[in-house]
N, C-alpha and C. Protein backbone atom coordinates (compact mmCIF):
# COMPACT_ATOMS: atom_id res chain seq x y z
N UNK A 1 28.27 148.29 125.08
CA UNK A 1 28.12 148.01 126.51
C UNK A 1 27.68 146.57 126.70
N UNK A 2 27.95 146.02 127.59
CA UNK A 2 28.04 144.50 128.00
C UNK A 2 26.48 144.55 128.73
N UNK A 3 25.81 143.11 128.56
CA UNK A 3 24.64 143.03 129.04
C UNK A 3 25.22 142.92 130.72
N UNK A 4 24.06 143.72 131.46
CA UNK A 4 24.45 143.31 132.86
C UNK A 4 23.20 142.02 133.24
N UNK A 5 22.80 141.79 132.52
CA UNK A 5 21.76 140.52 133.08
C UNK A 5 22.70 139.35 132.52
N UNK A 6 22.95 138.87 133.85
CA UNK A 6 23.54 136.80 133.49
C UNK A 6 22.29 136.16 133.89
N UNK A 7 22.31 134.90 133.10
CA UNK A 7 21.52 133.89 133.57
C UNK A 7 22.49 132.55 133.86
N UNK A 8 22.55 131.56 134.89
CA UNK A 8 23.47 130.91 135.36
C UNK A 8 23.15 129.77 135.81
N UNK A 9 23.72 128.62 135.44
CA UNK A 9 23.22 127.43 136.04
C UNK A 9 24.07 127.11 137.03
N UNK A 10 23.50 125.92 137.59
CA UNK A 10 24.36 125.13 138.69
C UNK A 10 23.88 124.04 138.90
N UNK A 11 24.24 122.92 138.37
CA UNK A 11 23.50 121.37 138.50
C UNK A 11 24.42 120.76 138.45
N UNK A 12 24.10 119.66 139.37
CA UNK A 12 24.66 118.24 138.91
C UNK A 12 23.84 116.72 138.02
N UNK A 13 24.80 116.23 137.02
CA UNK A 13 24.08 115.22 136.68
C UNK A 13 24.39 114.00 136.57
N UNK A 14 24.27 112.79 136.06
CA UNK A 14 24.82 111.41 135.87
C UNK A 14 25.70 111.88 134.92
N UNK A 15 26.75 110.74 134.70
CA UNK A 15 28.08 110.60 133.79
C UNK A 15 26.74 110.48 132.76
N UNK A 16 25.89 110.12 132.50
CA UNK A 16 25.05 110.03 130.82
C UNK A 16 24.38 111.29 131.02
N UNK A 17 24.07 111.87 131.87
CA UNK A 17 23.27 113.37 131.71
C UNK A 17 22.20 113.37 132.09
N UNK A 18 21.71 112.69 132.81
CA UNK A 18 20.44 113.16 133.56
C UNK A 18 20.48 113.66 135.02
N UNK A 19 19.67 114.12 135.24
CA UNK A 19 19.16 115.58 136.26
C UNK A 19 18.35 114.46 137.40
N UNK A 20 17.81 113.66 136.97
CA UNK A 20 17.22 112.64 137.87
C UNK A 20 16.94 111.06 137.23
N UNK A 21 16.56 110.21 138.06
CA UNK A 21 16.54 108.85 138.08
C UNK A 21 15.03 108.58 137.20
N UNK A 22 14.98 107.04 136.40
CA UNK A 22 13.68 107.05 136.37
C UNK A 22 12.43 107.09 137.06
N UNK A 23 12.53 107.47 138.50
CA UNK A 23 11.55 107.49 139.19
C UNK A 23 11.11 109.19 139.82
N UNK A 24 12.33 109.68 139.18
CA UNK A 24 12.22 111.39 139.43
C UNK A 24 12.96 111.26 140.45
N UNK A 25 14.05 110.44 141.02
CA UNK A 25 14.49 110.53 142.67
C UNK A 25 15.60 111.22 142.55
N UNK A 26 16.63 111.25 143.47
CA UNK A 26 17.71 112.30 143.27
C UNK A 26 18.72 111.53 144.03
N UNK A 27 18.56 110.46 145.12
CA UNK A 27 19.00 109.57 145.96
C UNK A 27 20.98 109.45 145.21
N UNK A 28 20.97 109.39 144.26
CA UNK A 28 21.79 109.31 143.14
C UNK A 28 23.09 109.88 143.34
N UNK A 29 22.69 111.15 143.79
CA UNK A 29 23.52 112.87 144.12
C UNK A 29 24.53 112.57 144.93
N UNK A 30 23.77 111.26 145.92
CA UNK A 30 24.87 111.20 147.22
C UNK A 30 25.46 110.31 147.60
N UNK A 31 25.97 109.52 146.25
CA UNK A 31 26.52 107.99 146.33
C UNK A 31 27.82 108.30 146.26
N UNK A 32 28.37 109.30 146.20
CA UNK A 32 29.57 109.57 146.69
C UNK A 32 29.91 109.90 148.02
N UNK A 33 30.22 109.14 149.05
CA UNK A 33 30.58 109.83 150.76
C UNK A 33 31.41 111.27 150.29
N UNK A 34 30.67 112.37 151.09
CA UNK A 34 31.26 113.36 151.24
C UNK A 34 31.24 113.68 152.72
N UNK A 35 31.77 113.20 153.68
CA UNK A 35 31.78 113.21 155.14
C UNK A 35 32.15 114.60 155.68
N UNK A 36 33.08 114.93 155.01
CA UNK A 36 33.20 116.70 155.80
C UNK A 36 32.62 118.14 154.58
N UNK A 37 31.12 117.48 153.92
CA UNK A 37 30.10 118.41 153.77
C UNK A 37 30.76 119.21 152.78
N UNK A 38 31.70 119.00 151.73
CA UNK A 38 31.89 120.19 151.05
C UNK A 38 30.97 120.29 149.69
N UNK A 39 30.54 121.80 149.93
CA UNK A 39 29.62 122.30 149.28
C UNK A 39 30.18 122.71 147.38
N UNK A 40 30.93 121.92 147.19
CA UNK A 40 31.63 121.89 146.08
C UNK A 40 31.60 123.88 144.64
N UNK A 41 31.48 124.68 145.72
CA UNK A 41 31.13 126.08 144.86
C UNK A 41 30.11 126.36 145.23
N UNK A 42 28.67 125.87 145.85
CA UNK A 42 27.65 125.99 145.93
C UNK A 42 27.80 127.68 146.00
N UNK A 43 27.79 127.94 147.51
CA UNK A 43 27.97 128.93 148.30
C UNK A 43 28.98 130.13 147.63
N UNK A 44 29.65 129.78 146.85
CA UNK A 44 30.21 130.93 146.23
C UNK A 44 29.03 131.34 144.91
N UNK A 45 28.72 130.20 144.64
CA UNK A 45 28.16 130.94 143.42
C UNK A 45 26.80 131.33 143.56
N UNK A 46 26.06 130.41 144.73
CA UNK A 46 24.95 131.46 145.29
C UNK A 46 25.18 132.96 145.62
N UNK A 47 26.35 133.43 146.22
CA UNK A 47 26.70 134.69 146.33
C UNK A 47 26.76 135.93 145.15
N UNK A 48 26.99 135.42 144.01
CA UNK A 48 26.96 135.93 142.54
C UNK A 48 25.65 135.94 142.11
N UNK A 49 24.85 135.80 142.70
CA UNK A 49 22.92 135.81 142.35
C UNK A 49 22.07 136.55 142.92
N UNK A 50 21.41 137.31 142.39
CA UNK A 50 20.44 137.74 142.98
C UNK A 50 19.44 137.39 143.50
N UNK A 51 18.49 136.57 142.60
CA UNK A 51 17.10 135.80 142.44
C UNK A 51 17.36 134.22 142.16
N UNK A 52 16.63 133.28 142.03
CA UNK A 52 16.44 132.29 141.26
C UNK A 52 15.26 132.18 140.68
N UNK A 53 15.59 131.21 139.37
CA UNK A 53 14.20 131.38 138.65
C UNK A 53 14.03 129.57 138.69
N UNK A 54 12.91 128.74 138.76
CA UNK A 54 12.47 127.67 139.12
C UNK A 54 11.27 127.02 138.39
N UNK A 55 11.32 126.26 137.61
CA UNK A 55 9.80 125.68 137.19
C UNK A 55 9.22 125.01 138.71
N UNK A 56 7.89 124.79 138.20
CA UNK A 56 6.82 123.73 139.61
C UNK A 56 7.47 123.10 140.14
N UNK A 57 7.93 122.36 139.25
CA UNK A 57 8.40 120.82 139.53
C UNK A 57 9.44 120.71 140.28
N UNK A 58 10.22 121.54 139.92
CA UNK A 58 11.45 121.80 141.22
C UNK A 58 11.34 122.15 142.29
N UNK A 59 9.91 123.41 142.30
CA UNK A 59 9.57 124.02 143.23
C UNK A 59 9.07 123.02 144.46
N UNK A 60 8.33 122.34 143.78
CA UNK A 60 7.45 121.08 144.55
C UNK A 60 8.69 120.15 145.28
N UNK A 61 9.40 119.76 144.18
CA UNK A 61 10.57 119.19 144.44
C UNK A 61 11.27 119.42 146.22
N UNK A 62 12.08 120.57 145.99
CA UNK A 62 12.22 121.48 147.18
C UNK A 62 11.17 121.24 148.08
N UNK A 63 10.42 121.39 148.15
CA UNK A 63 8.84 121.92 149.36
C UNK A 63 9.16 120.48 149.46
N UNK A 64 9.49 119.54 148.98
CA UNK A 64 9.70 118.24 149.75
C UNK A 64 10.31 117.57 150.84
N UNK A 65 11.76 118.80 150.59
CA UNK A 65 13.11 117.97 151.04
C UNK A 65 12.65 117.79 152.68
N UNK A 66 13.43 117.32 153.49
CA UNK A 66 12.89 117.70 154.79
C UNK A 66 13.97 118.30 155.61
N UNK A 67 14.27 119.60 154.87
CA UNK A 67 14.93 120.83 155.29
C UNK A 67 13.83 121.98 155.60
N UNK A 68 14.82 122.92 155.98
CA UNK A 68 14.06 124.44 156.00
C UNK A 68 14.49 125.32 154.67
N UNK A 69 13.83 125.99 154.25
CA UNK A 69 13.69 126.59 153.04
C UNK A 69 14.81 126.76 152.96
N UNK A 70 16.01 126.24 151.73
CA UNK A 70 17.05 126.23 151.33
C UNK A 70 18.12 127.75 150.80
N UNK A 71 16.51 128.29 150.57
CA UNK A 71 17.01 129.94 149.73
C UNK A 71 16.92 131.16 150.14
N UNK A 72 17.70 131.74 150.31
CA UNK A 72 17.90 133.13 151.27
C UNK A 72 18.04 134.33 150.19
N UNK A 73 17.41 134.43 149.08
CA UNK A 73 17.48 135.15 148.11
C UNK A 73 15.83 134.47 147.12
N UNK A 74 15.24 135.77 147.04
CA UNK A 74 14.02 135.51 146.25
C UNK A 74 13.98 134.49 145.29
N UNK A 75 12.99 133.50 145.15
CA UNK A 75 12.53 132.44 144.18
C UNK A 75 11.58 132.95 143.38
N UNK A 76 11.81 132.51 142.33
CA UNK A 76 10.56 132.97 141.36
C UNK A 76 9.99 131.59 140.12
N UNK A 77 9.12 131.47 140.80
CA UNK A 77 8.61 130.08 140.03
C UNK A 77 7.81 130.31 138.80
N UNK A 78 8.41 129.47 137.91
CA UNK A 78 7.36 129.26 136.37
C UNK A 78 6.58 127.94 136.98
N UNK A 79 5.26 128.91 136.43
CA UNK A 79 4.39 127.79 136.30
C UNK A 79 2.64 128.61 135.53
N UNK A 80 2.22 127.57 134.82
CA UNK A 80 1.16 127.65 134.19
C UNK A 80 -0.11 126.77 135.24
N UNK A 81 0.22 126.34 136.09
CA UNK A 81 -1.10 125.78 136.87
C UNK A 81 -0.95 126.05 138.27
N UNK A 82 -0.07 126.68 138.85
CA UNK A 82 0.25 127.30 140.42
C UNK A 82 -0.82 128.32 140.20
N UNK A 83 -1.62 128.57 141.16
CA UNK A 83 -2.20 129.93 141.40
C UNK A 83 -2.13 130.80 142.72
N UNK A 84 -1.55 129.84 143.34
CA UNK A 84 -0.66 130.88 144.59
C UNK A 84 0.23 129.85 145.11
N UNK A 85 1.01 130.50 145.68
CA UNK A 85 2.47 129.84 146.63
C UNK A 85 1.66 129.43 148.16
N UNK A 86 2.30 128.02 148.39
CA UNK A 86 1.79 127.98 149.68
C UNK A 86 1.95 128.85 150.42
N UNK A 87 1.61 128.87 151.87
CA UNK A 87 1.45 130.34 152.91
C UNK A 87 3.33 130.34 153.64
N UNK A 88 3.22 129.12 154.00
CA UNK A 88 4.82 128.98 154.01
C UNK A 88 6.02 129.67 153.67
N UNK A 89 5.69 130.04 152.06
CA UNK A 89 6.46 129.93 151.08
C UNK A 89 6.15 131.52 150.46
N UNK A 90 5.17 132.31 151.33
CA UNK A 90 4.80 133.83 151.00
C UNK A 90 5.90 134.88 151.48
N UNK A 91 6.32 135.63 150.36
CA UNK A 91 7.86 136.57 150.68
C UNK A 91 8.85 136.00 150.37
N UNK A 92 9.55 134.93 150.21
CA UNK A 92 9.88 134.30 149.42
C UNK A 92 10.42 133.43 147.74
N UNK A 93 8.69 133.31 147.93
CA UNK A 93 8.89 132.88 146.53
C UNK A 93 7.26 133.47 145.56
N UNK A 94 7.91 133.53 144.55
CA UNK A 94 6.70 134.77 143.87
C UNK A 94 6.75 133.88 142.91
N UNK A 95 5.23 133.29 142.01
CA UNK A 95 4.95 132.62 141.04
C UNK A 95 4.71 134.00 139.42
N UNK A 96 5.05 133.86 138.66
CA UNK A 96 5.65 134.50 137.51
C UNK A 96 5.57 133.77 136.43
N UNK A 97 4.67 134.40 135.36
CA UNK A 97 3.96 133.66 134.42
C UNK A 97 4.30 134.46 132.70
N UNK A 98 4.54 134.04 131.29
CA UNK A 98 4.30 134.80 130.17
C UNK A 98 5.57 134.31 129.54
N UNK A 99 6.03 134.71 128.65
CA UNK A 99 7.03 134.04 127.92
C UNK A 99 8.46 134.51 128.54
N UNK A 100 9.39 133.75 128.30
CA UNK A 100 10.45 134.06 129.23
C UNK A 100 11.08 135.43 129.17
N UNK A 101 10.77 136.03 127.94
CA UNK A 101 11.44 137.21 127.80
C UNK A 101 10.45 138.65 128.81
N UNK A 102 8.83 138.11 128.45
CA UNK A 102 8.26 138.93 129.79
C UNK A 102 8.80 138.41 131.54
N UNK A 103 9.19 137.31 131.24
CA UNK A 103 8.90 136.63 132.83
C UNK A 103 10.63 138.08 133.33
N UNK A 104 11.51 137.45 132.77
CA UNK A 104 12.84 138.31 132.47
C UNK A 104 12.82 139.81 132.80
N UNK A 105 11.73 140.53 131.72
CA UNK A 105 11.43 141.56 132.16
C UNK A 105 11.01 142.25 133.37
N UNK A 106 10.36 141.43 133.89
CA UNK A 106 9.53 141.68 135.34
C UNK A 106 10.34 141.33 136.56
N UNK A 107 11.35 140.32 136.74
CA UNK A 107 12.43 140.30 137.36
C UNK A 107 13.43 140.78 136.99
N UNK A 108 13.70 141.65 136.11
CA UNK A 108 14.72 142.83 135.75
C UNK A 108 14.32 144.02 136.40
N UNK A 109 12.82 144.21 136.02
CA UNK A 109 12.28 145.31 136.94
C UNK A 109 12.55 145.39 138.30
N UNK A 110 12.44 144.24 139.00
CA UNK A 110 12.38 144.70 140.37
C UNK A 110 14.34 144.69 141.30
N UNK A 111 14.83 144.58 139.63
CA UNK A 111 16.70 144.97 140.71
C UNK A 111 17.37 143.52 140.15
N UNK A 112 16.33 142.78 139.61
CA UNK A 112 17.40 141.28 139.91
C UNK A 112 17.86 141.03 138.27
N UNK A 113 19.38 140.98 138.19
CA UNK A 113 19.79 140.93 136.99
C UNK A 113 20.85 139.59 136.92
N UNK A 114 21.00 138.91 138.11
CA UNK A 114 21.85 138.09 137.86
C UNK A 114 20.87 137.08 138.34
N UNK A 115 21.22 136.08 137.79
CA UNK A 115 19.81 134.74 137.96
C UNK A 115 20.33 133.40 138.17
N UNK A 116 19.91 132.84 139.09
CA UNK A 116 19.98 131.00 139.13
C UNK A 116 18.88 130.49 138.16
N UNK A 117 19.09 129.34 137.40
CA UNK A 117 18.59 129.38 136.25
C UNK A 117 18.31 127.94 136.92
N UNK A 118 16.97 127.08 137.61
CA UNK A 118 17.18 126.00 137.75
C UNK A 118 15.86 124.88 137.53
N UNK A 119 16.31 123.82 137.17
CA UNK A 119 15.12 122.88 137.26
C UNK A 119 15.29 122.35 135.62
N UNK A 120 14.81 121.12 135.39
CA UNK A 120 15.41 120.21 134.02
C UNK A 120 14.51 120.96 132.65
N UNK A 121 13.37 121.28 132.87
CA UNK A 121 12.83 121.77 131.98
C UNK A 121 12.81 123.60 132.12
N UNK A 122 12.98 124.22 132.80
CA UNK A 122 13.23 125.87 132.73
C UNK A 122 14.68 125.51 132.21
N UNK A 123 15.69 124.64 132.71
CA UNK A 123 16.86 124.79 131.86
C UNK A 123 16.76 124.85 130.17
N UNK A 124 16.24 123.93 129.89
CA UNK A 124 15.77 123.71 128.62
C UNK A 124 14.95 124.41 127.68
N UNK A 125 13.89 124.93 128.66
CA UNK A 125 13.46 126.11 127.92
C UNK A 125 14.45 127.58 127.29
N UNK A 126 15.36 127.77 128.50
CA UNK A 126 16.11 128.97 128.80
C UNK A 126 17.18 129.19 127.35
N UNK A 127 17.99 127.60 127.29
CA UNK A 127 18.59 127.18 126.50
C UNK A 127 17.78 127.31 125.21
N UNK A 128 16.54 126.89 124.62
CA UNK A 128 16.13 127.06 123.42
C UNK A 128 16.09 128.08 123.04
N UNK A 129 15.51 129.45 124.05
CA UNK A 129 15.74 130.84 123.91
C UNK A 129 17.19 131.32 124.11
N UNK A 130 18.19 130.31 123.70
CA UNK A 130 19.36 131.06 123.82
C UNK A 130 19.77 132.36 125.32
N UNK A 131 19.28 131.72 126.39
CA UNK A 131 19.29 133.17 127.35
C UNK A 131 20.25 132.35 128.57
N UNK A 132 21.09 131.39 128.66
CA UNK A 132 21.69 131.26 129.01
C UNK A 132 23.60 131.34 128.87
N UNK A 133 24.18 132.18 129.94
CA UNK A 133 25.09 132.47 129.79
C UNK A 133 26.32 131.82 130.64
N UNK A 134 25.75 130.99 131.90
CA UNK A 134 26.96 130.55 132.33
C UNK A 134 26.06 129.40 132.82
N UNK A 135 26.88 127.82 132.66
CA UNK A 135 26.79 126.76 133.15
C UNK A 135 28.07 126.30 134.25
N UNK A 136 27.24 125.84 135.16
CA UNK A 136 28.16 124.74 136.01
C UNK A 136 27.80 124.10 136.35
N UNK A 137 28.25 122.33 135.70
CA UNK A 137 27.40 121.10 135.71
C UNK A 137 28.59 120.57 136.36
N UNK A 138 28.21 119.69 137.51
CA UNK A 138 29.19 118.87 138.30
C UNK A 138 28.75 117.49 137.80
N UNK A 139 29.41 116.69 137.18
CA UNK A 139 29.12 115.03 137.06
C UNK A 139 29.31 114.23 138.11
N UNK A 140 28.39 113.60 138.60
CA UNK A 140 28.50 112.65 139.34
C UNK A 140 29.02 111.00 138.86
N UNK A 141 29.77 110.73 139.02
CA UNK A 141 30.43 109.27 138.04
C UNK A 141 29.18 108.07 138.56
N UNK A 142 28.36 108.14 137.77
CA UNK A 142 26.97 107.04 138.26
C UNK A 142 26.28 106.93 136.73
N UNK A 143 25.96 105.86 136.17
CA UNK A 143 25.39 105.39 135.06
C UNK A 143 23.69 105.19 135.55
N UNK A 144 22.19 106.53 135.25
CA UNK A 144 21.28 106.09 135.93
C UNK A 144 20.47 104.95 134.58
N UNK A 145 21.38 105.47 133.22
CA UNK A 145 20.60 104.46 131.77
C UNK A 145 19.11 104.99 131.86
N UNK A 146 19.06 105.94 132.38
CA UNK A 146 17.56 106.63 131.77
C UNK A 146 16.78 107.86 132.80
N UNK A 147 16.05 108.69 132.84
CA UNK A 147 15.31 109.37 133.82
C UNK A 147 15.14 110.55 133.20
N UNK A 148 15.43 111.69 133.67
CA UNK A 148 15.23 113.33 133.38
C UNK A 148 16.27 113.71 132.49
N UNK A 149 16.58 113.89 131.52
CA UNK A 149 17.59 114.38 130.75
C UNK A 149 18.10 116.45 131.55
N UNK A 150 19.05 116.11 131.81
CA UNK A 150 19.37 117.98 131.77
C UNK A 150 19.43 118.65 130.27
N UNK A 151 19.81 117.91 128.99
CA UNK A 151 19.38 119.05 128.06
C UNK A 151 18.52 118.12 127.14
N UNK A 152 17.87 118.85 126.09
CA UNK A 152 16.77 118.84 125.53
C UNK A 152 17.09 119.14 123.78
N UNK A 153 16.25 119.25 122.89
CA UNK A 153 16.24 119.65 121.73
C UNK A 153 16.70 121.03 121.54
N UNK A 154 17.43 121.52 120.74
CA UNK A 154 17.85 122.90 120.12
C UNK A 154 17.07 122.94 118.72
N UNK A 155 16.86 124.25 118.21
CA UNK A 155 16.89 124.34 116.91
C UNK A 155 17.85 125.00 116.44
N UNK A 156 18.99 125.73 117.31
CA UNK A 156 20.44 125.73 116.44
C UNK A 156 21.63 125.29 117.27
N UNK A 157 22.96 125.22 117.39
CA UNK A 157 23.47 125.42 118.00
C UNK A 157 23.96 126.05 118.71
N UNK A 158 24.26 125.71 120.12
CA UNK A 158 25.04 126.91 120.85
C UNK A 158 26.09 126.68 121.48
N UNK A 159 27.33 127.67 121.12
CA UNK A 159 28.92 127.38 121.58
C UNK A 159 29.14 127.60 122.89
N UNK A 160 29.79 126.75 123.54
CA UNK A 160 29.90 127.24 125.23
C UNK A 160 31.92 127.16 125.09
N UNK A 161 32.31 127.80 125.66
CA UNK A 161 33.37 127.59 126.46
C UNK A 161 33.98 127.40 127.53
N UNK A 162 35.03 125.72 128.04
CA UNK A 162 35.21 125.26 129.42
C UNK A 162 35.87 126.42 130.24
N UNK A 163 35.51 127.07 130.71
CA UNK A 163 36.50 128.21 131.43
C UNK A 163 37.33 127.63 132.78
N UNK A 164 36.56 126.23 133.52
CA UNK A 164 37.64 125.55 134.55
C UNK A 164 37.45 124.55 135.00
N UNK A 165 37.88 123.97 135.13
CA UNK A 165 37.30 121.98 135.50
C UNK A 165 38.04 122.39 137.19
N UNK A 166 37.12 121.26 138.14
CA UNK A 166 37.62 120.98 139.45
C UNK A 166 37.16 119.52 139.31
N UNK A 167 38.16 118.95 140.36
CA UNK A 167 37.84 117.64 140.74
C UNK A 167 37.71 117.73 142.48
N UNK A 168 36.75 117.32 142.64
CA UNK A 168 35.87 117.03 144.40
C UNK A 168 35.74 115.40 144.68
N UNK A 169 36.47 115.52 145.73
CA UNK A 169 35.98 113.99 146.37
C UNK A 169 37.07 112.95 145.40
N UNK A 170 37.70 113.29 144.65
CA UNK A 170 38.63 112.14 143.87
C UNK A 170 37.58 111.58 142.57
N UNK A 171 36.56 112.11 142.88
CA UNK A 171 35.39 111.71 142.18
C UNK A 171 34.74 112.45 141.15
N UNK A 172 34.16 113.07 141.79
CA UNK A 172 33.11 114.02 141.13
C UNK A 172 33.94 115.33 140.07
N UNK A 173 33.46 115.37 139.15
CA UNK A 173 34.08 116.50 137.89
C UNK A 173 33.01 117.89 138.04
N UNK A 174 33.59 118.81 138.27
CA UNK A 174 32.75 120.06 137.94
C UNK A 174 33.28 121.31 137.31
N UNK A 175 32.83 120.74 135.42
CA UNK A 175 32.82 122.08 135.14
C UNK A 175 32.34 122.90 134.93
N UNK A 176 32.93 124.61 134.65
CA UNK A 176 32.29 125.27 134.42
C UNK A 176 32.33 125.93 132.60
N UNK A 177 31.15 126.57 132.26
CA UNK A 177 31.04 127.07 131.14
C UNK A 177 30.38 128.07 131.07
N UNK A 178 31.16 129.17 129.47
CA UNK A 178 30.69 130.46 129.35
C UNK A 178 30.27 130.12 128.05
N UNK A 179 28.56 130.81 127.79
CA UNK A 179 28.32 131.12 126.87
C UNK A 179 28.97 131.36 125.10
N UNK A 180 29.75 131.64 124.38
CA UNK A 180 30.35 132.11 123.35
C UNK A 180 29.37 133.10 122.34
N UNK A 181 29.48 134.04 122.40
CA UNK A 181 28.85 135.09 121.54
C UNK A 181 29.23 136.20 121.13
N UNK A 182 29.36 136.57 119.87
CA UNK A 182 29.83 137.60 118.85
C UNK A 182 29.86 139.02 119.78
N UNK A 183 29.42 139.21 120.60
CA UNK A 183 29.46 140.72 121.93
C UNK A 183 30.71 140.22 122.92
N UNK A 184 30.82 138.81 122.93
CA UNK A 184 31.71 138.76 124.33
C UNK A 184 32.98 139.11 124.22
């Protein structure tokens, strides 16, 4: 039987691979004019999710933008120094703590088996534990020569396969990738 828990990314990064600028900014994202707003998959593939899972830093990140809460489907933040969610942000988003395979557990428990997997270091973590199963990284054609890396150290390898490239804006590349593993 096939696992029914996916874990799933969705990022964009620089043509060299970073997730952000050296100053942590993101300004970067939108140096391409996209004048009639297309959400390049966003919205479809938010629909394929149940939950999202989020380190601080993203979380904080977000609580920045100067939007209204972006997520219409439960957040669940890693973090080791949060001790409650702002009041704002109560029903919402639930802070969730222990190694990823408990954190996993406890949002398996409550129904949510398909997951947004997001933020530069929960990616990275997710990835070292091998618990990621589907990527979709959109490149933005921008050289930032340094900042947040999106991936990190492995201690083995792991096989992905391109399952579909799009091109947005004449510009921007987004593909997608599946996991590769001896069950699939």
């Amino acid at each position: 039987m096939k696992n029914k828990n996916k874990n799933k990314v969705f990022i964009a990064t620089s043509l060299d691979g970073f997730i952000a600028d050296k100053n942590g900014q993101l300004d970067w994202l939108f140096s391409i004019p996209n004048p009639d707003q297309i959400d390049m998959g966003y919205a479809a593939f938010t629909g394929q999710i149940d939950a999202l899972v989020m380190g601080r830093t993203t979380f904080e990140t977000v609580c920045g933008f100067d939007v209204d809460w972006p997520y219409k489907k439960p957040v669940f933040v890693l973090s080791r120094t949060l001790t409650e969610i702002p009041a704002g942000y109560k029903g919402k988003v639930f802070l969730v703590k222990g190694t990823l395979t408990e954190v996993l557990a406890h949002i398996h428990e409550q129904g949510f088996h398909h997951l947004y997997i997001d933020g530069g270091t929960t990616i990275q973590s997710f990835l070292k534990e091998d618990l990621i199963d589907e990527m979709v990284i959109t490149t933005i054609p921008v050289l930032l020569g340094g900042g947040s890396p999106l991936f990190g150290d492995l201690s083995a390898t792991l096989a992905f396969e391109c399952t579909g490239s799009t091109i947005f804006l004449d510009k921007v590349v987004q593909n997608h990738f599946r996991r590769v593993r001896e069950d699939n």
